[in-house]
PDB file of N, CA and C in Angstrom:
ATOM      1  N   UNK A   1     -29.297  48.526  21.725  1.00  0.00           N
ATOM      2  CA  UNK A   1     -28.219  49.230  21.081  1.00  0.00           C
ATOM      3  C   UNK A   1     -26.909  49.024  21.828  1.00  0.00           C
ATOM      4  N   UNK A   2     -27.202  48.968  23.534  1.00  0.00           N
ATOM      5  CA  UNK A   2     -25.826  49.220  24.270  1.00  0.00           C
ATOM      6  C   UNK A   2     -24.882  47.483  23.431  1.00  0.00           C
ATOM      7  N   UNK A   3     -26.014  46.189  23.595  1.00  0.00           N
ATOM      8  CA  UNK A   3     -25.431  45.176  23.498  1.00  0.00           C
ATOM      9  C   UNK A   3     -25.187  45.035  21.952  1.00  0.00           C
ATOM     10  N   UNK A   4     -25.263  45.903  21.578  1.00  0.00           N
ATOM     11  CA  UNK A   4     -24.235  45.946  19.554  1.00  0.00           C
ATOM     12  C   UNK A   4     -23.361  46.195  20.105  1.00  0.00           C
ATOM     13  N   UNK A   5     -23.231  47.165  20.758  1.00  0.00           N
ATOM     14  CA  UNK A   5     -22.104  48.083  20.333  1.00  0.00           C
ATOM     15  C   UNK A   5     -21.243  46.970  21.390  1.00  0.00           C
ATOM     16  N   UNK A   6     -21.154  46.288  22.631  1.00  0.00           N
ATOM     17  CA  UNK A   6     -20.421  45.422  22.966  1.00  0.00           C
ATOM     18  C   UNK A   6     -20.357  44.041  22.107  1.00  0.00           C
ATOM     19  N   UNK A   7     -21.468  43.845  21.265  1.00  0.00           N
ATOM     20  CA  UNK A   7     -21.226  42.434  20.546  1.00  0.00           C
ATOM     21  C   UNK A   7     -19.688  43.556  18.862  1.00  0.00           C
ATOM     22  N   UNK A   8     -20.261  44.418  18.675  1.00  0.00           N
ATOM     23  CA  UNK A   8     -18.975  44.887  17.723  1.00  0.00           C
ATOM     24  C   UNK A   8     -17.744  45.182  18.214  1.00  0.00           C
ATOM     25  N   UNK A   9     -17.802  45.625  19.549  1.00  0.00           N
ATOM     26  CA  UNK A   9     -16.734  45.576  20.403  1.00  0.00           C
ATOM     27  C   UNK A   9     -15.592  44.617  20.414  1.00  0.00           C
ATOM     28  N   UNK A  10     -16.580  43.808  20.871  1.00  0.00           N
ATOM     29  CA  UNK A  10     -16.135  42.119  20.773  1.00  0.00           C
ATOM     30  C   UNK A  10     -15.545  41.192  19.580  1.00  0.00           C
ATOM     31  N   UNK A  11     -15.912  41.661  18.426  1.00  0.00           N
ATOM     32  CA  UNK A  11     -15.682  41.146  17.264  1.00  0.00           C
ATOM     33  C   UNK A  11     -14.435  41.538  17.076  1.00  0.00           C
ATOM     34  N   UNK A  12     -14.238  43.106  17.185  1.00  0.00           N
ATOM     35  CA  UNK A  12     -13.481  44.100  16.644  1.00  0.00           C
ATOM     36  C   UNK A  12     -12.241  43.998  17.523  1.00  0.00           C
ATOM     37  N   UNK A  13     -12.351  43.336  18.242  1.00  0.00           N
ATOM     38  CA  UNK A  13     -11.017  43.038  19.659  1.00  0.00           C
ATOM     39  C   UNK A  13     -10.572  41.830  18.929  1.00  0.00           C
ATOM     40  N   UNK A  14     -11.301  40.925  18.057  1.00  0.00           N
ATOM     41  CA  UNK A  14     -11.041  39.660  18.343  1.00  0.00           C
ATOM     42  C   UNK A  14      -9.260  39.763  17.654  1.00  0.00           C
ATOM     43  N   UNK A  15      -8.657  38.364  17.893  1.00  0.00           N
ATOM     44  CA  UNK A  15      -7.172  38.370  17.247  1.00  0.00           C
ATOM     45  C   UNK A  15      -7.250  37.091  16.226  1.00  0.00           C
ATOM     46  N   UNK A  16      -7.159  37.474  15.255  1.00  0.00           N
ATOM     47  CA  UNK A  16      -7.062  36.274  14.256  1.00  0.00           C
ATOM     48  C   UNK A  16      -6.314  35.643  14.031  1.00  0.00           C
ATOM     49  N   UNK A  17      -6.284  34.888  13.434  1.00  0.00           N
ATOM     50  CA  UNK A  17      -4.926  33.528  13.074  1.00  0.00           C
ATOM     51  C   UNK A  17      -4.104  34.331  12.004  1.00  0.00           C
ATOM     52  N   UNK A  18      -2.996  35.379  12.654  1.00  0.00           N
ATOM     53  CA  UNK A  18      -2.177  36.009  11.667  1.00  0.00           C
ATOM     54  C   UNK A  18      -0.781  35.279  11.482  1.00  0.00           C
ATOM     55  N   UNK A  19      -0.497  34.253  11.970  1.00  0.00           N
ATOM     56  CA  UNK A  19       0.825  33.501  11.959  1.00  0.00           C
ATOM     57  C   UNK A  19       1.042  33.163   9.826  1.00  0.00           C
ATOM     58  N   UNK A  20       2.149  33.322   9.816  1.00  0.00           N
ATOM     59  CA  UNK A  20       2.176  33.269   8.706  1.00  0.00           C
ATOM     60  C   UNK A  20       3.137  31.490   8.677  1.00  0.00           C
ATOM     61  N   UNK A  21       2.652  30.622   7.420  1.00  0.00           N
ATOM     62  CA  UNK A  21       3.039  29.356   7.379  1.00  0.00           C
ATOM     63  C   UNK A  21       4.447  29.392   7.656  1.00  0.00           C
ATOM     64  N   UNK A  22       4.913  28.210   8.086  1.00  0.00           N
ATOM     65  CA  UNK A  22       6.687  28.239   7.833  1.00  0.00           C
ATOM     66  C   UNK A  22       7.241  28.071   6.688  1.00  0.00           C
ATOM     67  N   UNK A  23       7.691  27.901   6.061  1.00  0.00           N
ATOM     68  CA  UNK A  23       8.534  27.672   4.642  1.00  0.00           C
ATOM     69  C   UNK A  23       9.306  26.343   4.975  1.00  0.00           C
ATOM     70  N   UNK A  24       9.170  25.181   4.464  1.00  0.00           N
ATOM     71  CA  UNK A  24      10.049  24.154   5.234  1.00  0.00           C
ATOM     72  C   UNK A  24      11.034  24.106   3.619  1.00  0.00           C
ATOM     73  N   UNK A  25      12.518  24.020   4.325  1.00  0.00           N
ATOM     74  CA  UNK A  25      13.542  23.734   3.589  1.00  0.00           C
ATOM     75  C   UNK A  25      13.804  22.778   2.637  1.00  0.00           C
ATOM     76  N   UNK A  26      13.598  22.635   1.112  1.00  0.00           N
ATOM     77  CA  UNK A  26      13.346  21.784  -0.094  1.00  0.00           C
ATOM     78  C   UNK A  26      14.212  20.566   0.399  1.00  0.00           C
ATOM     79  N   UNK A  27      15.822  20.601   0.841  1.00  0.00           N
ATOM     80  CA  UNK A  27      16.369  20.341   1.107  1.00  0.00           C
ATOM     81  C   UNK A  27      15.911  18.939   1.876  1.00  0.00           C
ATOM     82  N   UNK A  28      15.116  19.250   2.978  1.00  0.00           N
ATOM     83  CA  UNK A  28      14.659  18.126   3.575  1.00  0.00           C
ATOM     84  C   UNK A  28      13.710  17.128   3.001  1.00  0.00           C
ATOM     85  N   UNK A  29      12.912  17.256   1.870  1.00  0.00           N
ATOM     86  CA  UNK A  29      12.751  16.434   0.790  1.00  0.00           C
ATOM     87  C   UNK A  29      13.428  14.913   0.812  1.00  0.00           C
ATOM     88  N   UNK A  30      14.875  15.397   0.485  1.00  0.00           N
ATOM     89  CA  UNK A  30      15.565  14.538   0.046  1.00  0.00           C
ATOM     90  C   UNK A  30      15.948  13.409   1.073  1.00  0.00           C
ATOM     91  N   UNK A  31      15.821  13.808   2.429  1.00  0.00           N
ATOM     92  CA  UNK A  31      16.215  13.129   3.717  1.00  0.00           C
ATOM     93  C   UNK A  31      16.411  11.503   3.298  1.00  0.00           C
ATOM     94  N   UNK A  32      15.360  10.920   2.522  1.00  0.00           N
ATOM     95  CA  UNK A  32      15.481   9.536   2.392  1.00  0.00           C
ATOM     96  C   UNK A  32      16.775   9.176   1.389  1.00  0.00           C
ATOM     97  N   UNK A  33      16.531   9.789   0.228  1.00  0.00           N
ATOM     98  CA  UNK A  33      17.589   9.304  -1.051  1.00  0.00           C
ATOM     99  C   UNK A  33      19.076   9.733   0.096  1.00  0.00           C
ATOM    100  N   UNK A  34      19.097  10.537   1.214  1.00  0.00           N
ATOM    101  CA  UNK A  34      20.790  10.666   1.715  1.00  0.00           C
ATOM    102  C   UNK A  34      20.450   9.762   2.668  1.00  0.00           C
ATOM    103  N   UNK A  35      19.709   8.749   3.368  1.00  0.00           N
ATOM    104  CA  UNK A  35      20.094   8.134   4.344  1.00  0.00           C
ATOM    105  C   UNK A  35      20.006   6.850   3.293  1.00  0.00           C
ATOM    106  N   UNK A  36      19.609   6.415   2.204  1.00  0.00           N
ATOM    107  CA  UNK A  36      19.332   5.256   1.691  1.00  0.00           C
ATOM    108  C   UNK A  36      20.340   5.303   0.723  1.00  0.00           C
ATOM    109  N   UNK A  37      21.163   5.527   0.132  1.00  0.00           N
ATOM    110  CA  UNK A  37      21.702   5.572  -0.858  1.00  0.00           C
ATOM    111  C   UNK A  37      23.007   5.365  -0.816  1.00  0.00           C
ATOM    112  N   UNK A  38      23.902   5.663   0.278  1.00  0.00           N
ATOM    113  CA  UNK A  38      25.218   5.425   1.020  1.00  0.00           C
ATOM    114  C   UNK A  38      24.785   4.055   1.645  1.00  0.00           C
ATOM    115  N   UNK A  39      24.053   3.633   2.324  1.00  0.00           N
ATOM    116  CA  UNK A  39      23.334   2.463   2.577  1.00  0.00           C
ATOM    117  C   UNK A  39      23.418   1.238   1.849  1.00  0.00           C
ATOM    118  N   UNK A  40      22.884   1.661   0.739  1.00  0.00           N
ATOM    119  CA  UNK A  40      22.316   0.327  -0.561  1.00  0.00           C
ATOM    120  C   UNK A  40      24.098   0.567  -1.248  1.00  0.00           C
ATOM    121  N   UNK A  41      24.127   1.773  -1.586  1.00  0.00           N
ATOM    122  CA  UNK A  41      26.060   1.651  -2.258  1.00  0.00           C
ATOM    123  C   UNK A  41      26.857   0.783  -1.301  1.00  0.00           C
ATOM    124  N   UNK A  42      26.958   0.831   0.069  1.00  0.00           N
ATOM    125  CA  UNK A  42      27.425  -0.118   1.142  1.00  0.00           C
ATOM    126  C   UNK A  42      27.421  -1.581   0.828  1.00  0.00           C
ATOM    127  N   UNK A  43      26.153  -1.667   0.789  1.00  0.00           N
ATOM    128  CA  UNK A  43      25.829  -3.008   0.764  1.00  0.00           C
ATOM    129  C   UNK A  43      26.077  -3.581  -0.674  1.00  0.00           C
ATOM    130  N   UNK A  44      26.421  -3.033  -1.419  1.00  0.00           N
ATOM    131  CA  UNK A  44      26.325  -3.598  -3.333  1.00  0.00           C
ATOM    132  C   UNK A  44      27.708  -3.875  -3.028  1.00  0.00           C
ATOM    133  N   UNK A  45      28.249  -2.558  -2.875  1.00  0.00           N
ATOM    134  CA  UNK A  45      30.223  -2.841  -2.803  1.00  0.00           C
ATOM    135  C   UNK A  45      30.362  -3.736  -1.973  1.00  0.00           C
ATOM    136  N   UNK A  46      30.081  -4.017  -1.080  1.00  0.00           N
ATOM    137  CA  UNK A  46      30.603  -5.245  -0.055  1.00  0.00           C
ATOM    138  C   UNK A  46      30.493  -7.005  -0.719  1.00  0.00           C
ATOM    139  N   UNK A  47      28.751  -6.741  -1.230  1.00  0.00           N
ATOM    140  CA  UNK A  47      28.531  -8.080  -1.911  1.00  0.00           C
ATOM    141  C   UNK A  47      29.680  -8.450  -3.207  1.00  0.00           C
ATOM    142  N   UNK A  48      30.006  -7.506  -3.883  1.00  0.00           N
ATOM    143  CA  UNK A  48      30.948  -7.395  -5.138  1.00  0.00           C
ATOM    144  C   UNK A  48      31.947  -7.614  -4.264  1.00  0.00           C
ATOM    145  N   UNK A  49      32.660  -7.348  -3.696  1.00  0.00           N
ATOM    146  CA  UNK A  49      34.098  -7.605  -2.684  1.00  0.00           C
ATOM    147  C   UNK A  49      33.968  -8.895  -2.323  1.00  0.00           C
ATOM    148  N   UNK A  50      33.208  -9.188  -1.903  1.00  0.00           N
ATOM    149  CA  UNK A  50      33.365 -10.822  -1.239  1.00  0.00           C
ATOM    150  C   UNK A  50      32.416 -11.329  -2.638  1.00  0.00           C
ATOM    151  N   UNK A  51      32.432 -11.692  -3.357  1.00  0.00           N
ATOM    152  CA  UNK A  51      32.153 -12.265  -4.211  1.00  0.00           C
ATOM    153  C   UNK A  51      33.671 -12.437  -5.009  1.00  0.00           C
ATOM    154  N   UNK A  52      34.404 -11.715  -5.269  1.00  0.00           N
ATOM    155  CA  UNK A  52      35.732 -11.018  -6.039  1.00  0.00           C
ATOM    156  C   UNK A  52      36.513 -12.237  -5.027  1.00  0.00           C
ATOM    157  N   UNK A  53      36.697 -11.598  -4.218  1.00  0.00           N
ATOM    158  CA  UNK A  53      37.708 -12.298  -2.947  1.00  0.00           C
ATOM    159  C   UNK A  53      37.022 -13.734  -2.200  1.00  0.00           C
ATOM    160  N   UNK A  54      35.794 -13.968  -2.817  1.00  0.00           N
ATOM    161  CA  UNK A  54      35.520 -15.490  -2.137  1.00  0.00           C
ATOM    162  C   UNK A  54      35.267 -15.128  -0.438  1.00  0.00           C
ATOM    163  N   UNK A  55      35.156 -14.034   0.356  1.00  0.00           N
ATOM    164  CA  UNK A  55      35.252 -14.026   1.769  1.00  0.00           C
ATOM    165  C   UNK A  55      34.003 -13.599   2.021  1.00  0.00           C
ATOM    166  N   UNK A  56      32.927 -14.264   1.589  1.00  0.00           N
ATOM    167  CA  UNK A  56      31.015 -14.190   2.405  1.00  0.00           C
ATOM    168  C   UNK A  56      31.009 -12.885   2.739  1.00  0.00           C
ATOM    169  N   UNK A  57      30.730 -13.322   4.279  1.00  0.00           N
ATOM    170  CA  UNK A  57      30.669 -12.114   5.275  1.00  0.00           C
ATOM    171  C   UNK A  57      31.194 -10.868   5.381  1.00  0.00           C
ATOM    172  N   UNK A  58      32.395 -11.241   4.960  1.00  0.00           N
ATOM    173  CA  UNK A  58      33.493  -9.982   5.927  1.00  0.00           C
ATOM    174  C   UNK A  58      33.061  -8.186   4.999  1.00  0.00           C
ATOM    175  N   UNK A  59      33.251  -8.539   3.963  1.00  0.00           N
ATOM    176  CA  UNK A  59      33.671  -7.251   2.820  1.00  0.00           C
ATOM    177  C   UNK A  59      31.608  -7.053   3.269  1.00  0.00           C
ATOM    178  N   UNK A  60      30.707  -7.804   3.165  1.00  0.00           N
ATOM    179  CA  UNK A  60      29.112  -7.493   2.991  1.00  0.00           C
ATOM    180  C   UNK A  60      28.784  -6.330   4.961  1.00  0.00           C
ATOM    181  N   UNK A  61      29.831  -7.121   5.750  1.00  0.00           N
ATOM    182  CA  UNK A  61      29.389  -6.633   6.886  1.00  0.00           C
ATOM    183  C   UNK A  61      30.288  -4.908   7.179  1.00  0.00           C
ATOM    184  N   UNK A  62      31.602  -4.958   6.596  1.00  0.00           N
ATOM    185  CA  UNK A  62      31.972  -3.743   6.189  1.00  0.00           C
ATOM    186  C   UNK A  62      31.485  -2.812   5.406  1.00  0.00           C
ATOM    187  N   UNK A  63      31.093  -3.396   4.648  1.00  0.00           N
ATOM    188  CA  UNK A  63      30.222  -2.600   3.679  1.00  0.00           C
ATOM    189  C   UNK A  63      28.256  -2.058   4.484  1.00  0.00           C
ATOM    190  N   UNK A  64      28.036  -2.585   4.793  1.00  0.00           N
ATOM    191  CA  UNK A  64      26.819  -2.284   5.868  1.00  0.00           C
ATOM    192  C   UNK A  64      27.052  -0.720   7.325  1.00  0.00           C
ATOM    193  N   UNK A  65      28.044  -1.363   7.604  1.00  0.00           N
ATOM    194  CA  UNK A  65      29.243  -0.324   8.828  1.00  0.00           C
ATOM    195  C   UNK A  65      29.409   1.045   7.944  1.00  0.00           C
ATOM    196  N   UNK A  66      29.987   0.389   6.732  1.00  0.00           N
ATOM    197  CA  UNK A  66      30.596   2.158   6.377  1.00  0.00           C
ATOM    198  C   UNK A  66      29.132   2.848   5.651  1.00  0.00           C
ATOM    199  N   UNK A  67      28.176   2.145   5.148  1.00  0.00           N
ATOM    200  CA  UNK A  67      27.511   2.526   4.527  1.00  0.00           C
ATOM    201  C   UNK A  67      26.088   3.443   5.998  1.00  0.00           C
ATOM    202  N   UNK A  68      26.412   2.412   6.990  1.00  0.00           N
ATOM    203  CA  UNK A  68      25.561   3.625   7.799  1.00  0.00           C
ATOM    204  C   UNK A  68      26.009   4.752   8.374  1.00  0.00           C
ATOM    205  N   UNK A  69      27.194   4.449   8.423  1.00  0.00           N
ATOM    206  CA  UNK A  69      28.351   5.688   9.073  1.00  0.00           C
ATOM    207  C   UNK A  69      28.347   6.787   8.195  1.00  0.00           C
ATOM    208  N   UNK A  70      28.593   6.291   6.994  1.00  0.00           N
ATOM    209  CA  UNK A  70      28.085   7.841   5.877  1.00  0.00           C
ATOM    210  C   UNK A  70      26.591   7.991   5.932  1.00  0.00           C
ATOM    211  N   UNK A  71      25.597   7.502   5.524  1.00  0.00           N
ATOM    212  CA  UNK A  71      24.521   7.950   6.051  1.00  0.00           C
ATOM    213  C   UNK A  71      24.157   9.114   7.390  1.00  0.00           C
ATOM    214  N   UNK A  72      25.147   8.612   8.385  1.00  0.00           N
ATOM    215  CA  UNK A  72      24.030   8.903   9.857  1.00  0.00           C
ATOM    216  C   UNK A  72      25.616  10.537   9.494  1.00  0.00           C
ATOM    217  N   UNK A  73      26.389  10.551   8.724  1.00  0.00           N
ATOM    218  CA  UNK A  73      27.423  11.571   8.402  1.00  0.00           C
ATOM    219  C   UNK A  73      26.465  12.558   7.535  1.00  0.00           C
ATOM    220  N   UNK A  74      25.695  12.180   6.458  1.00  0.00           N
ATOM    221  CA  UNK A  74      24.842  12.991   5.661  1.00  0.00           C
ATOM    222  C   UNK A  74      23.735  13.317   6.434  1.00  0.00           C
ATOM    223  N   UNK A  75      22.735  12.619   7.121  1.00  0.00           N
ATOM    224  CA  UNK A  75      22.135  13.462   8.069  1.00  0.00           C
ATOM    225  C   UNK A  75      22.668  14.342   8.996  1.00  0.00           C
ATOM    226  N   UNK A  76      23.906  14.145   9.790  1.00  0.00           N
ATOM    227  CA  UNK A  76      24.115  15.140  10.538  1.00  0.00           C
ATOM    228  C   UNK A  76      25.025  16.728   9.545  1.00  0.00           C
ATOM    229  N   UNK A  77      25.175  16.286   8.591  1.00  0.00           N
ATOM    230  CA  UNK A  77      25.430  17.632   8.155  1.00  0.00           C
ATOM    231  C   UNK A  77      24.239  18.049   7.228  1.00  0.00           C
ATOM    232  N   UNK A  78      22.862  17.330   7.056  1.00  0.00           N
ATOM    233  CA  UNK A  78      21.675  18.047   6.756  1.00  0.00           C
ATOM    234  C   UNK A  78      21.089  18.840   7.969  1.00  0.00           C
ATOM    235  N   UNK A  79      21.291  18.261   9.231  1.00  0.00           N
ATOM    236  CA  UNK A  79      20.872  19.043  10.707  1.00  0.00           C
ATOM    237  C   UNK A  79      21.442  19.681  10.659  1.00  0.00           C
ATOM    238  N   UNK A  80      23.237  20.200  10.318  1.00  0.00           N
ATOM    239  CA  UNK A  80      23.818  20.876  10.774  1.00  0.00           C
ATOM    240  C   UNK A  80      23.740  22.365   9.947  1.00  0.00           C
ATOM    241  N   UNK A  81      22.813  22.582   8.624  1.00  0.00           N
ATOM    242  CA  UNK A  81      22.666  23.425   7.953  1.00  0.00           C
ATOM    243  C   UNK A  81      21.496  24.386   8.456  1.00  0.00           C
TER     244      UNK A  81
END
């Protein structure tokens, strides 16, 4: 009898997994379409620019620059929320 009442003891102490889930922000979902999308717009406008103007490189490699610079701009104001 003594070792029930320490095996219910025991049970009755125990601490369960009461953590409740996190809720993760819908928001972060989207993480890819805002780092890819300023990206690929970068790179389309640049190819159309130097195609227009005949200058290869120049307008495709500007267009790459600004297009990650807004990107790595939309992630940091998704962190910053």
């Amino acid at each position: 009898m003594q070792s029930e009442d320490k095996f219910i003891t025991k049970v009755a102490s125990r601490k369960f997994n009461t953590k409740e889930k996190k809720i993760i922000n819908p928001v972060y979902f989207n993480v890819g379409i805002y780092l890819i999308i300023p990206f690929l717009l970068g790179i389309f406008a640049g190819i159309k620019l130097d195609e227009k103007f005949n200058s290869k490189p120049f307008f495709a490699i500007i267009g790459i620059i600004l297009g990650t610079a807004s990107s790595l701009y939309n992630l940091w104001k998704l962190t910053k929320e």
